[in-house]
Protein backbone atom coordinates (compact mmCIF):
# COMPACT_ATOMS: atom_id res chain seq x y z
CA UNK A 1 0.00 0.00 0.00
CA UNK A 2 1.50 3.30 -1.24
CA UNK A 3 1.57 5.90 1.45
CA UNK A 4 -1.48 8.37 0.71
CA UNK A 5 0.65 11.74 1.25
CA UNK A 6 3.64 10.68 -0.94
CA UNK A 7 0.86 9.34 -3.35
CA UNK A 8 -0.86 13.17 -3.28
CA UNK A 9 2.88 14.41 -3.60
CA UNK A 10 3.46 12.52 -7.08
CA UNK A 11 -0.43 12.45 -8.43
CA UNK A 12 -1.72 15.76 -7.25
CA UNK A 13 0.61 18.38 -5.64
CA UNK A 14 0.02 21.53 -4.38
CA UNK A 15 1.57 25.16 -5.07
CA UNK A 16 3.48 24.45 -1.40
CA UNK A 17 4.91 21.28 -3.15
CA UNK A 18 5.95 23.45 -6.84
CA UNK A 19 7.62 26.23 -4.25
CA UNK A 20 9.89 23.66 -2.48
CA UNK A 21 11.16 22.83 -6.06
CA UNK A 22 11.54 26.30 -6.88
CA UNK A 23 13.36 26.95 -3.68
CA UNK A 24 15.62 24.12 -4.63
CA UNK A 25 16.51 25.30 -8.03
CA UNK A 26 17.34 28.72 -6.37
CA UNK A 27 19.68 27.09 -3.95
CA UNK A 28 21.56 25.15 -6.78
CA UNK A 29 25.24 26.84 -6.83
CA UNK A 30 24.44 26.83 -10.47
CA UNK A 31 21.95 29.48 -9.49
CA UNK A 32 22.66 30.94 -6.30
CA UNK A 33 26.47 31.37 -7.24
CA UNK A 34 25.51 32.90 -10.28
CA UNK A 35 24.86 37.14 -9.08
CA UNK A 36 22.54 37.86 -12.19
CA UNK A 37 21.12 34.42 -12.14
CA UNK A 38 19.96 34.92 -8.34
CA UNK A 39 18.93 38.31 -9.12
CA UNK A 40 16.39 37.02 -11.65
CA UNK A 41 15.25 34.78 -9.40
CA UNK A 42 14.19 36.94 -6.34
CA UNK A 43 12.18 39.10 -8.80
CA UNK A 44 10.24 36.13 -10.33
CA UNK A 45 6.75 35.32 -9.46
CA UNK A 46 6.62 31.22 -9.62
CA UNK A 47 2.88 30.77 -10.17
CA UNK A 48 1.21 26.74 -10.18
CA UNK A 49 -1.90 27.73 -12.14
CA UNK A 50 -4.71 24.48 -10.60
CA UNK A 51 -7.67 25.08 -13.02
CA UNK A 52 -5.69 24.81 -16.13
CA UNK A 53 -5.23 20.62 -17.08
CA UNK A 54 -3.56 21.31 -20.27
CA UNK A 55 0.37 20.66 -19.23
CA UNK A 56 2.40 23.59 -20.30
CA UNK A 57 4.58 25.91 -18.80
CA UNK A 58 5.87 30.05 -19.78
CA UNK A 59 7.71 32.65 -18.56
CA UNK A 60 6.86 36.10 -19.72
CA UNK A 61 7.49 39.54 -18.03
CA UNK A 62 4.04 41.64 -17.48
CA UNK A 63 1.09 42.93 -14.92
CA UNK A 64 -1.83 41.55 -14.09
CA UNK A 65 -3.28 37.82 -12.08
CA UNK A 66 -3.38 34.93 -13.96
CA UNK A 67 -5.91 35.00 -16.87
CA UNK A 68 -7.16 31.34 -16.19
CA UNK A 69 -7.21 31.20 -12.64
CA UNK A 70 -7.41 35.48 -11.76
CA UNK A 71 -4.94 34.73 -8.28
CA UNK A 72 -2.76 38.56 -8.03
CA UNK A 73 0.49 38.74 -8.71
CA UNK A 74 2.63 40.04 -6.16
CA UNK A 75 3.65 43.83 -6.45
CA UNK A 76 7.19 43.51 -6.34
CA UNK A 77 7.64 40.25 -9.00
CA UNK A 78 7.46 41.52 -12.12
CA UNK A 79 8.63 38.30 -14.17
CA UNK A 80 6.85 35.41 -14.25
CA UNK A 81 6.85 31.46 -14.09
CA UNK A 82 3.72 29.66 -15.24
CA UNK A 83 2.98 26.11 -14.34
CA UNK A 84 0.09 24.45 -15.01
CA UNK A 85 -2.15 22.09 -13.32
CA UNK A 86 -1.57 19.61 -16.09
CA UNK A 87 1.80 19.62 -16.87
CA UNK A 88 2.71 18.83 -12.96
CA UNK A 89 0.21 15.85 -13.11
CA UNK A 90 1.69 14.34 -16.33
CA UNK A 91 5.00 14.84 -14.36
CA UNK A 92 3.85 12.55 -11.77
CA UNK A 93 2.17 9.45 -13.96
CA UNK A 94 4.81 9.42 -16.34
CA UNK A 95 6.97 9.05 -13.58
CA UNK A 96 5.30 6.33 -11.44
CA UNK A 97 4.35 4.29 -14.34
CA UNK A 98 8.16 4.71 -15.72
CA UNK A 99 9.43 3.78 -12.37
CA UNK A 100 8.08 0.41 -11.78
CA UNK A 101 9.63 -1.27 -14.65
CA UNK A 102 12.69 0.07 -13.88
CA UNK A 103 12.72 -1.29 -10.83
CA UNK A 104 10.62 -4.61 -11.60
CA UNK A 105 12.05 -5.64 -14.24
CA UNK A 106 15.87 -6.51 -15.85
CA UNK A 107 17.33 -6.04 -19.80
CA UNK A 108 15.75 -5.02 -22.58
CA UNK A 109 12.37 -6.25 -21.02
CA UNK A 110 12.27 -2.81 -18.82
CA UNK A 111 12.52 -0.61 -22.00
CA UNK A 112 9.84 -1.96 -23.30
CA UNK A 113 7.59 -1.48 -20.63
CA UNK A 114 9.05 1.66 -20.35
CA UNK A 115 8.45 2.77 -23.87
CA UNK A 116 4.48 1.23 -23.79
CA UNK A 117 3.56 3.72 -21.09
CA UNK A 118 5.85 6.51 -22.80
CA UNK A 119 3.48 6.34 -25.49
CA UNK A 120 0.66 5.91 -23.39
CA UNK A 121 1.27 9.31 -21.59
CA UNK A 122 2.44 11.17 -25.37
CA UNK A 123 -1.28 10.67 -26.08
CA UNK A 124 -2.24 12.85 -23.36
CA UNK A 125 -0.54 15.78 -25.14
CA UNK A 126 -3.16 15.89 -27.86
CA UNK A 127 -6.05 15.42 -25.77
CA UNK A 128 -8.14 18.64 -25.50
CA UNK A 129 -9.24 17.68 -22.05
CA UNK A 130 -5.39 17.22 -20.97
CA UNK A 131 -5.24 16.01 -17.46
CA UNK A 132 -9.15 15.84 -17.22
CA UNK A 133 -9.42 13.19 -20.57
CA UNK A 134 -11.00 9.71 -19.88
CA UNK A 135 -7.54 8.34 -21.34
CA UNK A 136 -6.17 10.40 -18.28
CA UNK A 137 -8.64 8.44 -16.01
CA UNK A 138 -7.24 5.30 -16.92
CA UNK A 139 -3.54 5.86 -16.91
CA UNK A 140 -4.03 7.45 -13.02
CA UNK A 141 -5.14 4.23 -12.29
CA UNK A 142 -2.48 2.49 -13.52
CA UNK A 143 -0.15 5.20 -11.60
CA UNK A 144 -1.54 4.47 -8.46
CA UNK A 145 -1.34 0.46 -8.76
CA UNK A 146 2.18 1.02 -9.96
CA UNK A 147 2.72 2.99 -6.94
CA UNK A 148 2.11 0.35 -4.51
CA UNK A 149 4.84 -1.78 -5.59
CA UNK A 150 7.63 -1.58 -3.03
CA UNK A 151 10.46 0.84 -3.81
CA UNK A 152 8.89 2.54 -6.59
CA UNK A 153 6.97 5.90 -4.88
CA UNK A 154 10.72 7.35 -3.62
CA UNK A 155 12.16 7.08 -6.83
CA UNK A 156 9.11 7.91 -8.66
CA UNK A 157 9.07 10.78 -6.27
CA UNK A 158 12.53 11.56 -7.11
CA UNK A 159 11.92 11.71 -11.25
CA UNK A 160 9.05 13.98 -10.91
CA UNK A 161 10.98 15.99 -8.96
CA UNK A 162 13.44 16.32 -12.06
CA UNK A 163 11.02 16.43 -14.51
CA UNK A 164 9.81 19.72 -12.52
CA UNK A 165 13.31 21.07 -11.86
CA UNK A 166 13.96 21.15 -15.33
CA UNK A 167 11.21 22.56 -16.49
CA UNK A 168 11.23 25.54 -13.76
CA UNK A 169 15.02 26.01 -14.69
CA UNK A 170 14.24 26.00 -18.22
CA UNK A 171 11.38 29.24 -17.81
CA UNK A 172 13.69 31.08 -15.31
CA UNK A 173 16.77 30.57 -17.88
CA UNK A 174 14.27 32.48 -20.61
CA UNK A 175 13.83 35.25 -18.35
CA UNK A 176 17.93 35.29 -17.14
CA UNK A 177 18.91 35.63 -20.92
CA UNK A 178 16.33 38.11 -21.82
CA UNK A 179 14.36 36.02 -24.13
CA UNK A 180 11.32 37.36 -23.04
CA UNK A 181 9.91 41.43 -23.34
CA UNK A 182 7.46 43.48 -21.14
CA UNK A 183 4.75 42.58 -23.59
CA UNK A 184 4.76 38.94 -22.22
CA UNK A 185 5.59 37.74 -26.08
CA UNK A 186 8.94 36.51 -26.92
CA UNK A 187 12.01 38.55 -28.19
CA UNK A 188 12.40 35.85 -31.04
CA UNK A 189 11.81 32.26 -30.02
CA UNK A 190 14.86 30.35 -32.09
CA UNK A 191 16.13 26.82 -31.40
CA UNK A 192 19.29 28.66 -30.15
CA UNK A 193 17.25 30.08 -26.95
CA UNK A 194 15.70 27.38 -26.51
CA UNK A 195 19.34 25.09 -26.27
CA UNK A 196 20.39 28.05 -24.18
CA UNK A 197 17.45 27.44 -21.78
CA UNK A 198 18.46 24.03 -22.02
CA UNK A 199 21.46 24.21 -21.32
CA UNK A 200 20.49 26.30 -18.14
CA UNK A 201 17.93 23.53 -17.27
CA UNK A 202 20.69 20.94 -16.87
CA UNK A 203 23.16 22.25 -15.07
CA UNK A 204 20.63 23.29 -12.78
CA UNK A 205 19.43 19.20 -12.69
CA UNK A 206 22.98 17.46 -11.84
CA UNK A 207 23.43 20.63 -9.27
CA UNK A 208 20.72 18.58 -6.98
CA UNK A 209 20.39 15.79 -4.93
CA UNK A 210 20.12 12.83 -6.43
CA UNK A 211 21.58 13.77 -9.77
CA UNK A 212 21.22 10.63 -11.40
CA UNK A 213 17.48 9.87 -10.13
CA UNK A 214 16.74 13.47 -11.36
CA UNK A 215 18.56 13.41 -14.68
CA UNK A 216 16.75 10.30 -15.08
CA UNK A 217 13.02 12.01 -14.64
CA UNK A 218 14.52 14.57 -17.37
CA UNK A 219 15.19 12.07 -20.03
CA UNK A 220 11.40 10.44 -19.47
CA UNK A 221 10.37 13.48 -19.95
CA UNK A 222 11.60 14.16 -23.10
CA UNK A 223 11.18 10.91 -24.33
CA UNK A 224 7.37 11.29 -24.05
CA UNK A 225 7.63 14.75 -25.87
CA UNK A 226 9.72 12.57 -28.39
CA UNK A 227 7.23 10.19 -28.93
CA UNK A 228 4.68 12.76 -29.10
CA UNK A 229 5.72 14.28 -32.44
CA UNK A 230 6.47 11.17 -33.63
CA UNK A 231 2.86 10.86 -34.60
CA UNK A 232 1.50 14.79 -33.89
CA UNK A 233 3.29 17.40 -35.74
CA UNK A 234 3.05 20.62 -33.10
CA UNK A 235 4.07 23.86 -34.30
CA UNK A 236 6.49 24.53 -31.87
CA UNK A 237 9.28 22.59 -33.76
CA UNK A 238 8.77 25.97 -35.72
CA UNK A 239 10.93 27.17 -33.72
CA UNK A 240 12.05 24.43 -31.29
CA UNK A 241 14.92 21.75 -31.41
CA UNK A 242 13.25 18.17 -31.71
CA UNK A 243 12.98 16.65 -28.45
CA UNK A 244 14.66 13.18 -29.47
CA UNK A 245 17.81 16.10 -30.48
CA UNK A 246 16.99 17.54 -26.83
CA UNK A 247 17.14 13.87 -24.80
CA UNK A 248 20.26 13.77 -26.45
CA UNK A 249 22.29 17.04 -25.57
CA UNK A 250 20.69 16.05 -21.90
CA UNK A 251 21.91 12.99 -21.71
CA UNK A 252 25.38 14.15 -22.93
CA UNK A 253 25.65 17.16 -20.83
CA UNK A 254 25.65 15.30 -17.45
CA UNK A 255 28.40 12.37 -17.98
CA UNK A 256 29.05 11.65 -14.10
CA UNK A 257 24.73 11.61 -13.37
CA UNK A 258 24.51 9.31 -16.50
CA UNK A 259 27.13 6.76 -14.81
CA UNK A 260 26.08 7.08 -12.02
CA UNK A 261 22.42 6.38 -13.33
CA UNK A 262 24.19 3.52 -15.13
CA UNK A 263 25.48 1.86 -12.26
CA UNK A 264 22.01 2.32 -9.70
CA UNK A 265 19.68 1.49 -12.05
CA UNK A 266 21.35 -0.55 -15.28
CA UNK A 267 20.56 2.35 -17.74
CA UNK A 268 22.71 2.93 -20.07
CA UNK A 269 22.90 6.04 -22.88
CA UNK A 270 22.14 3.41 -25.58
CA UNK A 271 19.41 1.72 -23.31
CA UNK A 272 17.60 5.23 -22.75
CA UNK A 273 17.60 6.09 -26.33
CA UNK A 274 16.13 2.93 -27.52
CA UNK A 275 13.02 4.20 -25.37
CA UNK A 276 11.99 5.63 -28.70
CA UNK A 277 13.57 4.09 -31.37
């Protein structure tokens, strides 16, 4: 039996829950040893939008509360972070239902299970319900029997954590490198920014505890976006690198988290890729 708080941390956190992650990207020495970096940081407004199930995230500079959910923004943030409702809750079945054959099961066996509820989860993203989608229904479901296996809820805990971290670090790096204008639209949204922000995103993930569970979360991540556009095509590879390109650089930009994912949980570079192959 999965412990019900830990369960509500994964399936359905709160804004208390978002902050701590925020607070935790802050305190990175990535971050916090960084003086323009932490400057950025103490001006930004991190808001967890709850009524909004489609999962996506922004950063934009402007006035005003939140359009979906009308909560004020405090006076003296003037840049924003945007996470929504859905985005946080795909975070945590993609990584419970990731988890357990990762821990259940041994070679090539695990990527396969892996990969089935990868693709299971990539639907979600073209759902106009999002998070609130009958499909939805049934994958929580899943989630929460995969849960209960033993050993799978801390280290699913772990990779949503990452998934989260790397998003958050990816908005605040957007606002750090000026991407964004007053007008809350982008400067000029180019695949370079974007590798910038990613760039940003991962030095902030092996900077944290458990850089190999985290780095780990980041690559399922991707590897649902991946398998997303394998069979949507989604106007933001306009002007975005291709997330199989982006599980890549990740993968190659944290050497000592990926051997050290290696040798905890048998994962290799080759192994991970092969998720979507």
């Amino acid at each position: 039996m999965a412990d019900p708080a830990n369960l509500k941390r994964l399936l359905n956190p709160d804004d208390f829950e978002i902050a701590r992650i925020m607070m935790q990207v802050c305190a990175t020495s990535f971050v916090s040893g960084n003086a323009h970096h932490s400057q950025i940081a103490s001006r930004c407004w991190l808001h967890f939008c709850p009524v909004n199930a489609v999962p996506n995230a922004c950063a934009f500079v402007g006035e005003g509360p939140c359009s979906a959910c009308s909560q004020p923004r405090p006076a003296n943030k003037p840049l924003t972070v945007v996470v929504d409702a859905g985005l946080v809750r795909l975070f945590g079945l993609l990584s419970a239902l990731v988890t357990a054959p990762l821990l259940l099961q041994r070679g090539s066996g695990r990527y396969v299970a892996c990969r089935d509820w990868l693709f299971r989860c990539a639907g979600l993203l073209s759902e106009p319900d999002g998070l609130d989608s009958p499909l939805a229904a049934g994958i929580r479901e899943h989630a929460i029997h995969a849960s209960c296996e033993p050993g799978v809820l801390p280290l699913a805990l772990d990779l949503a954590n990452g998934m989260l971290a790397l998003t958050l670090a990816h908005e605040l790096a957007h606002l750090s490198f000026g991407h964004v204008q007053a007008t809350g639209t982008a400067r000029e949204i180019t695949r370079n920014s974007e590798r910038e922000a990613d760039s940003f995103a991962a030095s902030v993930l092996v900077s944290l505890p458990n850089p190999d569970r985290t780095l780990v979360g980041g690559v399922a991540f991707w590897s649902c976006l991946a398998l997303a556009e394998r069979h949507h095509r989604s106007s933001i590879l306009d002007t975005h690198p291709r997330s199989l390109q982006r599980l890549a650089s990740l993968i190659d930009s944290a050497p000592s988290a990926m051997q050290a994912a290696e040798a905890a949980h048998g994962l290799s570079r080759d192994g991970l890729l092969s998720l979507i192959a």
